[in-house]
Protein backbone atom coordinates (compact mmCIF):
# COMPACT_ATOMS: atom_id res chain seq x y z
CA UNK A 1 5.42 6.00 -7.10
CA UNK A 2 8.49 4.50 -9.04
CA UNK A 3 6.69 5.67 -12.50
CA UNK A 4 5.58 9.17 -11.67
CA UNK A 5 8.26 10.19 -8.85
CA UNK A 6 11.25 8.07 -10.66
CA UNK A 7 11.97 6.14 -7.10
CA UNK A 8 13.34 2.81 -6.50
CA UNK A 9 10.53 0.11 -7.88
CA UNK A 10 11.94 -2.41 -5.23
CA UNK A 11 10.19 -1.56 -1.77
CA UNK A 12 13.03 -3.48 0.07
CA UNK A 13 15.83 -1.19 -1.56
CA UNK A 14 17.51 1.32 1.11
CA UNK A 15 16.65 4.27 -0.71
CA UNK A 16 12.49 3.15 0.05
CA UNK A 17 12.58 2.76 3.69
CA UNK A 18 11.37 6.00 4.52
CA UNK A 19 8.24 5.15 2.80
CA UNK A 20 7.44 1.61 3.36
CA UNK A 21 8.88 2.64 7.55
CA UNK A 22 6.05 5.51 6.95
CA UNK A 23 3.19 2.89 5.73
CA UNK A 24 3.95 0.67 8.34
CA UNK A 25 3.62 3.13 11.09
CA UNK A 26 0.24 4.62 9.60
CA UNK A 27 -1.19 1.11 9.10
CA UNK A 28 -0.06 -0.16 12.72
CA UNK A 29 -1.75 3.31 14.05
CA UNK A 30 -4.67 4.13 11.47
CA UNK A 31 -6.07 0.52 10.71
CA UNK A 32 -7.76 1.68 7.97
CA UNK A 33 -8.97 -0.94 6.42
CA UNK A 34 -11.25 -1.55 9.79
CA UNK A 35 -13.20 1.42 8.41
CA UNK A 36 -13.03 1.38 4.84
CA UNK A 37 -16.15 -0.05 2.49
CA UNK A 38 -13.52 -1.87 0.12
CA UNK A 39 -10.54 -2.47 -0.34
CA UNK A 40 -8.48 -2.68 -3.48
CA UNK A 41 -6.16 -5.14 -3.91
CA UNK A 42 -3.48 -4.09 -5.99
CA UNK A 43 -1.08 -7.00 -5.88
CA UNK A 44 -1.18 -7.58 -9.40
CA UNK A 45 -1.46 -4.05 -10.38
CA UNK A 46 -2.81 -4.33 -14.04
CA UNK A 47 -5.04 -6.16 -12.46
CA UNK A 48 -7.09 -4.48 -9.65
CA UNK A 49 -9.88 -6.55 -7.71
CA UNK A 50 -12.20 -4.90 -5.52
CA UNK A 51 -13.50 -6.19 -2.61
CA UNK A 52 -16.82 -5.69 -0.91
CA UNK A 53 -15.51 -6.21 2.11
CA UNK A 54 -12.57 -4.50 4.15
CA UNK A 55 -10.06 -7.23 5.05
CA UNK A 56 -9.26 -7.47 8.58
């Protein structure tokens, strides 16, 4: 988001709590990573690992 929409890179910054507020709520109320085949975990994001199983 910070590279193609030119936001804040820093989740934590003020300007970003729309959108992490607005993650949180769908998480807490979608769960969907109870329904999903993978999951990619993008924690180191040039380096993507997929998982076979959806965390829960």
């Amino acid at each position: 988001m910070n590279l193609r929409d030119g936001t804040n890179a820093d989740p934590g910054h003020p300007s970003m709590n729309r959108y992490v507020g607005g993650q949180r709520l769908y998480f807490a109320a979608a769960k969907p990573w109870t329904r999903a085949d993978c999951v990619i975990d993008n924690s180191d994001p040039k380096l993507p690992r997929i998982t076979t199983h959806a965390a829960r």
